[in-house]
N, C-alpha and C. Protein backbone atom coordinates (compact mmCIF):
# COMPACT_ATOMS: atom_id res chain seq x y z
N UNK A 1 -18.73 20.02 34.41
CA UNK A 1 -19.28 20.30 33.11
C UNK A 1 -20.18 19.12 32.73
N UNK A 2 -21.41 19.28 32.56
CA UNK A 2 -22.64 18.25 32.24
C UNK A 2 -22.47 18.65 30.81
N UNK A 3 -22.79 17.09 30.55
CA UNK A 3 -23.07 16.73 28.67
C UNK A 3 -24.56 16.05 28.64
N UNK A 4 -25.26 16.98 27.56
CA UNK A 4 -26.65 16.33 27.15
C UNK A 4 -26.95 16.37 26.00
N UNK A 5 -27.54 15.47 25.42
CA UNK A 5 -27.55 15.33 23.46
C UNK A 5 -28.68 16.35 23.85
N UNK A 6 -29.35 16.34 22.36
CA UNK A 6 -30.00 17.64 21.65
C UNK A 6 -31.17 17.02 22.50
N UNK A 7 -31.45 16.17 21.94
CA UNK A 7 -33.13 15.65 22.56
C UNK A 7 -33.58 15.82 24.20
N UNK A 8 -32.48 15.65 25.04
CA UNK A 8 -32.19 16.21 26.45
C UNK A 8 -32.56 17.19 26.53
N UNK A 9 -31.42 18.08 25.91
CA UNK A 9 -31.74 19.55 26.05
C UNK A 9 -33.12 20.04 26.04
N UNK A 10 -33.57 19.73 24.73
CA UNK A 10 -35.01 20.11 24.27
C UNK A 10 -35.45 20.09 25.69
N UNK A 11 -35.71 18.52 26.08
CA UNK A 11 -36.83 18.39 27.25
C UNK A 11 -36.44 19.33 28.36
N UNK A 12 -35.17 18.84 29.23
CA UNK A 12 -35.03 19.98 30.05
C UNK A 12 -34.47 21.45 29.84
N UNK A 13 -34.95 22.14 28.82
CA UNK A 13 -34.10 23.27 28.82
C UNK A 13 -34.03 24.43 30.12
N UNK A 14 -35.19 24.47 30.35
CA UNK A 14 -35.56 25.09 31.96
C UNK A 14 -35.06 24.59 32.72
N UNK A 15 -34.46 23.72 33.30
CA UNK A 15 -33.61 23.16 34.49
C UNK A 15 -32.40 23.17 34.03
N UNK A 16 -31.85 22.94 32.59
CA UNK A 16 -30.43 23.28 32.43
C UNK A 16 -29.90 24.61 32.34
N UNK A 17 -31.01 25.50 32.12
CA UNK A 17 -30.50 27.12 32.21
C UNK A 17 -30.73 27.83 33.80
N UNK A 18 -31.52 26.92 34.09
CA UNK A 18 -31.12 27.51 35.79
C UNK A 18 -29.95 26.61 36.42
N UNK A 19 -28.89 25.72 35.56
CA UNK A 19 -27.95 25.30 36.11
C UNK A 19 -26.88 26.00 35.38
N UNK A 20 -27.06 26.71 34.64
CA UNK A 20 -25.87 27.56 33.85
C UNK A 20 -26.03 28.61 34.75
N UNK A 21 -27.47 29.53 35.47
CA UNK A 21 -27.17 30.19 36.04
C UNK A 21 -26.48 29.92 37.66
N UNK A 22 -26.68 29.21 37.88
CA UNK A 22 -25.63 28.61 39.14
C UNK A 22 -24.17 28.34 38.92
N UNK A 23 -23.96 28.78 37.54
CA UNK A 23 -22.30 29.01 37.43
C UNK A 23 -21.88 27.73 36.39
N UNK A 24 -22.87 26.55 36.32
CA UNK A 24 -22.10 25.61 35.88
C UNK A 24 -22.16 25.85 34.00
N UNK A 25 -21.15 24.85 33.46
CA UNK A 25 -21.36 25.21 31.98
C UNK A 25 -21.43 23.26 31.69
N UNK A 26 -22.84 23.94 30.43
CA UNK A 26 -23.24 22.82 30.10
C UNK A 26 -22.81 22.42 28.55
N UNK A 27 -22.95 21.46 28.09
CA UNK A 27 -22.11 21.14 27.14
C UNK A 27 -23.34 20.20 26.23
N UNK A 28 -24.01 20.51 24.67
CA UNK A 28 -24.87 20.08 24.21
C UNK A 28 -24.22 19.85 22.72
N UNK A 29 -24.45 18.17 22.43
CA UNK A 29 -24.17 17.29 21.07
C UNK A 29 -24.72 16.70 20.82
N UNK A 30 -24.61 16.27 19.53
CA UNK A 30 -25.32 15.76 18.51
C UNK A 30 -24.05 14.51 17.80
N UNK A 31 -25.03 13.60 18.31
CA UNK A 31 -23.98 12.25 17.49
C UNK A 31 -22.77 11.39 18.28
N UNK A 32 -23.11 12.36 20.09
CA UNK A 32 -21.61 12.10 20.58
C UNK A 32 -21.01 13.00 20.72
N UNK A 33 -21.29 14.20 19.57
CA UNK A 33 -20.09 15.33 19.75
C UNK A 33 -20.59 16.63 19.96
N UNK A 34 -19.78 17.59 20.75
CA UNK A 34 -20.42 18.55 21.18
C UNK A 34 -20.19 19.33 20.34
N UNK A 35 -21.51 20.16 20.29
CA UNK A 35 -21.71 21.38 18.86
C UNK A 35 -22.00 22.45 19.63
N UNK A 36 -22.42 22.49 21.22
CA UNK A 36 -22.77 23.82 21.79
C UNK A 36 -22.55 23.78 23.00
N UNK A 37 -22.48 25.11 23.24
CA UNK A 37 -21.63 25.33 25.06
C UNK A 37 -22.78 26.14 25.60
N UNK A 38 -23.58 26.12 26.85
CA UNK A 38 -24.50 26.81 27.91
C UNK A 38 -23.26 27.82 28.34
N UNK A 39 -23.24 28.53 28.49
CA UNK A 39 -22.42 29.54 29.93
C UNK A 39 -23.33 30.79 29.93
N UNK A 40 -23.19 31.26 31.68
CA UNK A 40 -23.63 31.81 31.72
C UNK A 40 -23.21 33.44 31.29
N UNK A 41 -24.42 34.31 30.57
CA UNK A 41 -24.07 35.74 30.03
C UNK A 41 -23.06 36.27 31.17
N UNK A 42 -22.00 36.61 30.92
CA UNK A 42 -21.29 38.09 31.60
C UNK A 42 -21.76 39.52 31.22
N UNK A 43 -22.31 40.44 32.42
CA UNK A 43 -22.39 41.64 31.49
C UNK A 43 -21.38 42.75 32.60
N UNK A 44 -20.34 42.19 33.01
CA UNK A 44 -19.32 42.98 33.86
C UNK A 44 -18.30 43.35 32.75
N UNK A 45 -18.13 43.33 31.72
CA UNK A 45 -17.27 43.66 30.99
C UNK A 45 -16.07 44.75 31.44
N UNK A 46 -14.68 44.75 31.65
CA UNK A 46 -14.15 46.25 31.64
C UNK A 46 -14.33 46.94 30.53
N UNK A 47 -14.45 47.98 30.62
CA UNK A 47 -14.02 49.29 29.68
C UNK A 47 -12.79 49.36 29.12
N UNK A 48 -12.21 49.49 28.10
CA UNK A 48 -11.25 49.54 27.42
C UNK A 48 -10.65 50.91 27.49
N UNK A 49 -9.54 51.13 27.84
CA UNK A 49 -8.51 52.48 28.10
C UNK A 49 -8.09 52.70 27.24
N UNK A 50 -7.99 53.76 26.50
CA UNK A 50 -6.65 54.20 25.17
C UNK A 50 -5.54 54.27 25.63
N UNK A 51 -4.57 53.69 25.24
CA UNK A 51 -3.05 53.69 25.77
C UNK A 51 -2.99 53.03 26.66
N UNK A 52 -3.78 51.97 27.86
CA UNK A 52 -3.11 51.17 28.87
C UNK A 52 -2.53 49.85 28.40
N UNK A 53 -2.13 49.54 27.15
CA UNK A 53 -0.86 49.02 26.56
C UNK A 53 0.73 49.11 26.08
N UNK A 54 -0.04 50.98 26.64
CA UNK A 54 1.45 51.83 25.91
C UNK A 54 2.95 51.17 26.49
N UNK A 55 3.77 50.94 25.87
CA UNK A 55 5.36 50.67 26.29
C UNK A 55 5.20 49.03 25.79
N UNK A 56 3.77 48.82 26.11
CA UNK A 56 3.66 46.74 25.56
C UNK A 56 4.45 46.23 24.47
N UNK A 57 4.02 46.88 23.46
CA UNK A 57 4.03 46.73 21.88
C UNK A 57 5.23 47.40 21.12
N UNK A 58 6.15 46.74 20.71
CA UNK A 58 7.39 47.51 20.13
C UNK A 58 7.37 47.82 18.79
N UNK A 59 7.31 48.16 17.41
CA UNK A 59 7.01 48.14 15.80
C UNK A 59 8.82 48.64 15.58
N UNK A 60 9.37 47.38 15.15
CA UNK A 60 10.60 48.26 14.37
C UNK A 60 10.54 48.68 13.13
N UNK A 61 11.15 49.84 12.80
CA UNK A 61 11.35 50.95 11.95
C UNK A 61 11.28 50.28 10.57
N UNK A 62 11.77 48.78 10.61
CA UNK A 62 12.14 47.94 9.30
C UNK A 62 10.84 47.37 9.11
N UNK A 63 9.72 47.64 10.05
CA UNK A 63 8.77 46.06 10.01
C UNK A 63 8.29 46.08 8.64
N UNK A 64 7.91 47.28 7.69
CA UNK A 64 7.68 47.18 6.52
C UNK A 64 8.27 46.81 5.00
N UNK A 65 9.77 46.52 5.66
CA UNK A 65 10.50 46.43 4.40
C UNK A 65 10.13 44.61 3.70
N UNK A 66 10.92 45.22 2.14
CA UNK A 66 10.28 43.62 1.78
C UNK A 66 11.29 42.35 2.56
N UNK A 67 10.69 41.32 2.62
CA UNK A 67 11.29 40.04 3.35
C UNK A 67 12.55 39.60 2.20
N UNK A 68 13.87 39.17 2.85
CA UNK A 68 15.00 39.08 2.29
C UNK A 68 14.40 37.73 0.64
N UNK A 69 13.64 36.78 1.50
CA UNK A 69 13.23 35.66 0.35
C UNK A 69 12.28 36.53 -0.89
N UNK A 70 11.24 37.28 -0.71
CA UNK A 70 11.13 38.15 -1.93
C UNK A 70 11.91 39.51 -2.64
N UNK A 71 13.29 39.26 -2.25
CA UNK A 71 14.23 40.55 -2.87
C UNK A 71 14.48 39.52 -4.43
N UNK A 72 14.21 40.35 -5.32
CA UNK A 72 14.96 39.79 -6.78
C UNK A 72 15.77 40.92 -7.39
């Protein structure tokens, strides 16, 4: 992971985005501290299934009742 202040960046931005596309992630601050991350776009995303969580997630029957500390 490469670190370059703002003024860096500026100059090389073309050589640091053909190093994000070679996989690496670059790391850009101001003051010392980093305010921004290079990575490269993903566009492999999965598709999201309805129900391939089913059985995951349990909800008991009570989850709505009021909490014993607000009973008056």
């Amino acid at each position: 992971m490469a670190k370059f202040n703002i003024h860096e960046s500026k100059t090389h931005f073309s050589s640091l985005i053909e190093r994000v596309l070679t996989g690496e992630e670059i790391i850009i601050s101001k003051a010392g501290k980093p305010v921004a991350r290079l990575v490269p776009y993903v566009t492999n995303i999965s598709e999201r299934v309805p129900g391939m969580d089913e059985g995951k997630v349990i909800i008991n029957p009570d989850f709505d009742d009021p909490l014993p500390e607000f009973d008056q």
